[in-house]
Protein backbone atom coordinates (compact mmCIF):
# COMPACT_ATOMS: atom_id res chain seq x y z
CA UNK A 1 0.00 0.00 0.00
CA UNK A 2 2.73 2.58 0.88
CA UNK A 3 4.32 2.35 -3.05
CA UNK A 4 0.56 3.20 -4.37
CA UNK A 5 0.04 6.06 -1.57
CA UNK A 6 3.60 7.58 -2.53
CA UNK A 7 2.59 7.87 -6.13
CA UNK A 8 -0.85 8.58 -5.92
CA UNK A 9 0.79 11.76 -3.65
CA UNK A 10 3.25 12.40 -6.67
CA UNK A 11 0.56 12.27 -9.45
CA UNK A 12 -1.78 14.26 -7.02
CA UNK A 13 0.76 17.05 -6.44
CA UNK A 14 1.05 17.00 -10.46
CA UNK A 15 -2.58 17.71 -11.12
CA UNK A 16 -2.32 20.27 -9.22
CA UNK A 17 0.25 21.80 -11.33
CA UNK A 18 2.46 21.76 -7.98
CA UNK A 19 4.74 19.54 -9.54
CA UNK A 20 6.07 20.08 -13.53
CA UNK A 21 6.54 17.62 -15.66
CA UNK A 22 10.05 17.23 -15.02
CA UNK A 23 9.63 17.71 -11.46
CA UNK A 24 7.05 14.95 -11.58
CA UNK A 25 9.18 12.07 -13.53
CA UNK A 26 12.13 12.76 -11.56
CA UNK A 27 10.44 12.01 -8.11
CA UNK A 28 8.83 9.16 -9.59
CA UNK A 29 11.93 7.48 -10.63
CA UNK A 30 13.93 8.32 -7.96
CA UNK A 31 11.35 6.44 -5.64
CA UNK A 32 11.29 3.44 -7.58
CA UNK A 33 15.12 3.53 -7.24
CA UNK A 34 14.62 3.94 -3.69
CA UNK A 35 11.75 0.99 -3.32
CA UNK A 36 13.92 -1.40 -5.33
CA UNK A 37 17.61 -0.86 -3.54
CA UNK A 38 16.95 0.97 -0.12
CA UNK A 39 13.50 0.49 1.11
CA UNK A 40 13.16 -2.58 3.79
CA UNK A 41 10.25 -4.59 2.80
CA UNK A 42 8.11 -5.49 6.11
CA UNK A 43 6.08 -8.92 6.73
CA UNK A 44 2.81 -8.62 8.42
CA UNK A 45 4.02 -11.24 11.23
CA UNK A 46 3.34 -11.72 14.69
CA UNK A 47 5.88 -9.28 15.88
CA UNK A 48 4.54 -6.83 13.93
CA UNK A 49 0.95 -7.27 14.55
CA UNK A 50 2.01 -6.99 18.81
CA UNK A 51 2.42 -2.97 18.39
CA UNK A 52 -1.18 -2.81 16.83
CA UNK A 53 -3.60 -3.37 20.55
CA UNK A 54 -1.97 -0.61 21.49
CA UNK A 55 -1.66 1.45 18.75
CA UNK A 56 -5.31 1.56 18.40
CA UNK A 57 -6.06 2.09 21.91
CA UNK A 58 -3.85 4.94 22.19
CA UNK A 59 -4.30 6.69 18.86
CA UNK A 60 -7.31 7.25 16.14
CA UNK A 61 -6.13 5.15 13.53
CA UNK A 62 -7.59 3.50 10.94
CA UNK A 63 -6.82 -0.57 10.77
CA UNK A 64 -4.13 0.21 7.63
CA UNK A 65 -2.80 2.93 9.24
CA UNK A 66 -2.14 1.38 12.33
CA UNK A 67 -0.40 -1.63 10.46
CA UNK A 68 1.88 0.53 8.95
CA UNK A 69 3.07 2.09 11.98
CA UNK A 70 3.14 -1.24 13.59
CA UNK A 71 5.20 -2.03 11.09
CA UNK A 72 7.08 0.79 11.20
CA UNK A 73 7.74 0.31 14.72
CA UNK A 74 9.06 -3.13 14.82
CA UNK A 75 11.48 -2.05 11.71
CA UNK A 76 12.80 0.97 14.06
CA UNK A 77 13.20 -1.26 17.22
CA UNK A 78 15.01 -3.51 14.40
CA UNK A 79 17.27 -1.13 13.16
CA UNK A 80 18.36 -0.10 16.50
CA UNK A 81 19.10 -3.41 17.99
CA UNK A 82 20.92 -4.30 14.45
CA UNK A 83 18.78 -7.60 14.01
CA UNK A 84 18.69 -8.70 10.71
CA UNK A 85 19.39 -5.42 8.86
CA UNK A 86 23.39 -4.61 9.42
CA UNK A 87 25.33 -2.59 12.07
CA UNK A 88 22.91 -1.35 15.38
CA UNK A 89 21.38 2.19 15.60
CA UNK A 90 20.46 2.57 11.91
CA UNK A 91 17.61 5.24 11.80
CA UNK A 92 14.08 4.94 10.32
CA UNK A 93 12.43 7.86 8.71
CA UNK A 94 8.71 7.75 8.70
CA UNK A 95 6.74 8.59 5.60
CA UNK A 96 3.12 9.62 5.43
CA UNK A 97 0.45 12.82 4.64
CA UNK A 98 -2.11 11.30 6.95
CA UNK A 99 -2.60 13.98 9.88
CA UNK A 100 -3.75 11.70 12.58
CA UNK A 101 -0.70 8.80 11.46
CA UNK A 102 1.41 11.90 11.34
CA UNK A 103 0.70 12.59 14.47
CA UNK A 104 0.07 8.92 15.98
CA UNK A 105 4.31 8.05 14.48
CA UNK A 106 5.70 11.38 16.03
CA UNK A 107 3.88 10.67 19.40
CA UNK A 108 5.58 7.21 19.57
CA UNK A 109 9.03 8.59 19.00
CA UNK A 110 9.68 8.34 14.85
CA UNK A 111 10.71 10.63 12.76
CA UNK A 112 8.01 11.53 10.26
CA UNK A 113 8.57 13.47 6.77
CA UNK A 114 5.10 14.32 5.13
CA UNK A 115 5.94 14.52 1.04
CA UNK A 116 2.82 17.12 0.85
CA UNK A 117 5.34 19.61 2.62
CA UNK A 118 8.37 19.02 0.47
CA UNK A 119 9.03 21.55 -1.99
């Protein structure tokens, strides 16, 4: 879901005529470079799904949203204990134009970049 929400943002932005042409196929390629070779890819597991009870107690989220935090959450805690991804304390950047999963990721400590704000 988070390649089709990145685009649809990208092809959005175009429509608007806040993106040019150029503008437009240059962000779209250089996230498809980015999903292919740098992106972590992130199984809906057990793990994963152990962040969501209290996700959704503690925050408004809807059922998609609150799997992608969870499974931005269990990446992050990854990272930082190096488990399966390289040397420890790697850093996770967050993703999303959602206000409430905006604010939901910040409150539990990521660091969130909304693509709506990038000029």
């Amino acid at each position: 879901m988070g390649y089709a929400e990145v685009l649809a943002t990208f092809a959005r932005r175009r429509k608007q005529s806040l993106l040019s042409k150029r503008e437009y196929g240059q962000l779209r390629q250089r996230f498809r470079d980015d999903w292919m070779f740098e992106l972590a890819e992130v199984e809906l597991t057990a793990p994963v799904l152990l962040f969501v009870p209290n996700l959704v107690t503690e925050h408004p989220l809807k059922a998609s949203d609150a799997i992608h935090l969870a499974s931005a959450l269990w990446l992050s805690d990854t990272l930082r204990l190096g488990v399966n991804f390289g040397p420890a304390n790697r850093s996770l950047t967050f993703v999303c134009s959602d206000k409430r999963l905006k604010n939901a990721a910040s409150s539990e400590g990521l660091e969130v970049v909304d693509p709506e704000d990038q000029s």
